[in-house]
C-alpha atoms as a PDB file:
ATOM      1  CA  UNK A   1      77.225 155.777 168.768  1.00  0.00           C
ATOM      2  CA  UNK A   2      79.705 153.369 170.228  1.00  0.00           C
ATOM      3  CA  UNK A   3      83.153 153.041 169.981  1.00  0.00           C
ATOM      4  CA  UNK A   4      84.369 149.663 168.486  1.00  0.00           C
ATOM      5  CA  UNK A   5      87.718 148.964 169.110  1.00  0.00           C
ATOM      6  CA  UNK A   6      90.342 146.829 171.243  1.00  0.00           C
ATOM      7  CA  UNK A   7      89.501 146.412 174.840  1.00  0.00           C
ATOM      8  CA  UNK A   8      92.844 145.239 175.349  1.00  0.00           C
ATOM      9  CA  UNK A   9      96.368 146.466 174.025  1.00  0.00           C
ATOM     10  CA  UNK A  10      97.802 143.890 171.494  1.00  0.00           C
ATOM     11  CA  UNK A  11     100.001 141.262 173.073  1.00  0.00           C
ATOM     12  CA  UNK A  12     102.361 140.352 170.788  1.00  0.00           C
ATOM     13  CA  UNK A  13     104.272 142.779 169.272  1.00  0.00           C
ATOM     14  CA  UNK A  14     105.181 143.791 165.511  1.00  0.00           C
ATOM     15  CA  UNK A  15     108.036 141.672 163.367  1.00  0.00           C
ATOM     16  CA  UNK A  16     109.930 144.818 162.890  1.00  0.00           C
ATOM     17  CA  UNK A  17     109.148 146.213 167.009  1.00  0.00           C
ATOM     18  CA  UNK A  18     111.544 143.550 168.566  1.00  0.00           C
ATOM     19  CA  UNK A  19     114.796 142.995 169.942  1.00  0.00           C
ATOM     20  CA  UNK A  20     117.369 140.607 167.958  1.00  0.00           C
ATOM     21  CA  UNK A  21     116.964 137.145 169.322  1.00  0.00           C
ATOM     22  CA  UNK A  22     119.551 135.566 171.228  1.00  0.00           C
ATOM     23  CA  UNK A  23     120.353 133.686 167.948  1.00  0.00           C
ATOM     24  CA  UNK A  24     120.674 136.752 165.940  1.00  0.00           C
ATOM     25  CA  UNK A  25     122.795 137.924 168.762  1.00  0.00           C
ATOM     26  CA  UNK A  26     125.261 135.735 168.618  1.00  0.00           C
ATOM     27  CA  UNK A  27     125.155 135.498 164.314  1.00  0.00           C
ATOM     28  CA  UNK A  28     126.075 138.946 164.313  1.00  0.00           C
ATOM     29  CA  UNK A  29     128.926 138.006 166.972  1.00  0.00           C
ATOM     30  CA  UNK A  30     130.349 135.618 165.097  1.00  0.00           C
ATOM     31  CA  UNK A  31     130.237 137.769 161.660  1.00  0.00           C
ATOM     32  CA  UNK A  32     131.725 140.777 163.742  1.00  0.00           C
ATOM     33  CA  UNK A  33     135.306 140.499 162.310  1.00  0.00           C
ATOM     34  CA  UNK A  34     134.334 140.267 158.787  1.00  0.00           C
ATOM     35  CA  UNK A  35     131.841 143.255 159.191  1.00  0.00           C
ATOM     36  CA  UNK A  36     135.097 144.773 160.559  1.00  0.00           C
ATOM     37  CA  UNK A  37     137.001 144.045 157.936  1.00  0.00           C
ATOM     38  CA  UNK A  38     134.913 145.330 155.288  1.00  0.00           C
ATOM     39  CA  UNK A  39     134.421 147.931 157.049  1.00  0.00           C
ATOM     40  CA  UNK A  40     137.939 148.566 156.895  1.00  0.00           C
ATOM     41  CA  UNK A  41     138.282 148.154 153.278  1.00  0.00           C
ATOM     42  CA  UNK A  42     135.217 150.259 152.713  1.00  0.00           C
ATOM     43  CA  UNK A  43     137.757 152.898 154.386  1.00  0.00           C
ATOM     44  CA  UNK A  44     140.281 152.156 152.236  1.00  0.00           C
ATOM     45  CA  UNK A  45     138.707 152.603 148.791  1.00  0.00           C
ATOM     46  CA  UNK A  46     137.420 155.911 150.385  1.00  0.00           C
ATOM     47  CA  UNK A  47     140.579 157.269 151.115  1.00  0.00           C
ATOM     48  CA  UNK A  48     142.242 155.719 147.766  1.00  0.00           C
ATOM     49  CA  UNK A  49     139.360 157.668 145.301  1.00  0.00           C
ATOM     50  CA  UNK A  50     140.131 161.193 147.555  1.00  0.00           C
ATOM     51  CA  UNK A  51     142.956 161.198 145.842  1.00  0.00           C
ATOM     52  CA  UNK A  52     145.411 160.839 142.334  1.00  0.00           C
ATOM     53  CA  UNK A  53     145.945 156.895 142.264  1.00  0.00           C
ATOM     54  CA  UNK A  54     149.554 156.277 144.513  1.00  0.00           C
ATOM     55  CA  UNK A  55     151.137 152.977 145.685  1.00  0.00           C
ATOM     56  CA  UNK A  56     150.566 153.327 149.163  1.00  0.00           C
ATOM     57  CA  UNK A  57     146.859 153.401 148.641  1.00  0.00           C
ATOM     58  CA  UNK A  58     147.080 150.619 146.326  1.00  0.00           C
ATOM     59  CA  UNK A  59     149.032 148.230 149.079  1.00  0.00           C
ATOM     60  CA  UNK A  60     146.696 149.786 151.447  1.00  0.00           C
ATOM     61  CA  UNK A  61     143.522 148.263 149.799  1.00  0.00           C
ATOM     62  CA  UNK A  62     145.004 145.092 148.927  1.00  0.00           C
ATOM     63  CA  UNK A  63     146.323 144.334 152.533  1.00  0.00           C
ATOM     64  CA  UNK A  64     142.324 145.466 153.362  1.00  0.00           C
ATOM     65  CA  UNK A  65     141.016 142.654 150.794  1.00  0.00           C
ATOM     66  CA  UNK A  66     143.378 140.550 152.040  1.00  0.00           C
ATOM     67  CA  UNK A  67     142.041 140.759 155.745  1.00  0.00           C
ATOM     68  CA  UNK A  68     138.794 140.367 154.724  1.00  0.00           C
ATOM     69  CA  UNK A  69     139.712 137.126 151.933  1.00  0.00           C
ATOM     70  CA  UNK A  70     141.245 135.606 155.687  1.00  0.00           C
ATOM     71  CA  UNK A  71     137.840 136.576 157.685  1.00  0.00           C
ATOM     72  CA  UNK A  72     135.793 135.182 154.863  1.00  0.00           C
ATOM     73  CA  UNK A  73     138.053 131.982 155.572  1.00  0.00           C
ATOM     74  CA  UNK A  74     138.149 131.862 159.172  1.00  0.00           C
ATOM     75  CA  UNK A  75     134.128 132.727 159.237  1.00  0.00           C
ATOM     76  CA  UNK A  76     133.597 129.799 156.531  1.00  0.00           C
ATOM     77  CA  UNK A  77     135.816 127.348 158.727  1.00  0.00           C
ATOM     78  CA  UNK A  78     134.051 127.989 162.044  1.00  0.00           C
ATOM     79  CA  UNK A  79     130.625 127.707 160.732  1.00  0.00           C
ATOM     80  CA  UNK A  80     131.729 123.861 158.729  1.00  0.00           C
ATOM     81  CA  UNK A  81     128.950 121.548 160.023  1.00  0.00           C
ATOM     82  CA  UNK A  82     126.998 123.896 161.977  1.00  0.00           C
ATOM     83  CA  UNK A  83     123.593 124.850 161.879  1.00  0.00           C
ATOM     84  CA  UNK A  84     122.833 128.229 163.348  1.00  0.00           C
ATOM     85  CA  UNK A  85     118.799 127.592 165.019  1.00  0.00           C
ATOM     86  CA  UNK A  86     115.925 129.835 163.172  1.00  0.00           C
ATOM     87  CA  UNK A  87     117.878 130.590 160.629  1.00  0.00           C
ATOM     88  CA  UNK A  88     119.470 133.299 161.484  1.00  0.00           C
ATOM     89  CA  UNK A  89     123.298 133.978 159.335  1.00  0.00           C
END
């Protein structure tokens, strides 16, 4: 009996066995201060539901919101009129 199978190893390679495109790359770069900041406010809520409900916490997610209401903004206003190539965010 003979073996049947690929003489060769597959050139190109899998949609989810790649590296980010240069595109990608710089999408995420550009998003990186939002991501930040909701990162940020993630870290706030966390810290606000470890414990009985307090002003500090409150002002401390609100100021978090806020940074991320003013990356939302500044993300929004950079990207006016652009068109990022392959459709990347």
């Amino acid at each position: 009996m003979k073996h049947i199978g690929a003489a060769q190893v597959v050139v190109t390679a899998d949609v989810f066995d790649r590296e980010p495109t240069l595109a990608e790359l710089d999408a995420i770069e550009l998003e990186s201060p939002l991501i930040l900041a909701e990162v940020d406010l993630l870290d706030a809520q966390i810290k606000a539901m470890d414990r009985p409900a307090n002003e500090v916490d409150g002002r401390r997610v609100r100021r978090a919101r806020n940074r991320v209401l003013v990356a939302r903004r500044d993300l929004v206003n950079r990207t006016a009129g652009t068109a990022v190539p392959g459709g990347a965010a």
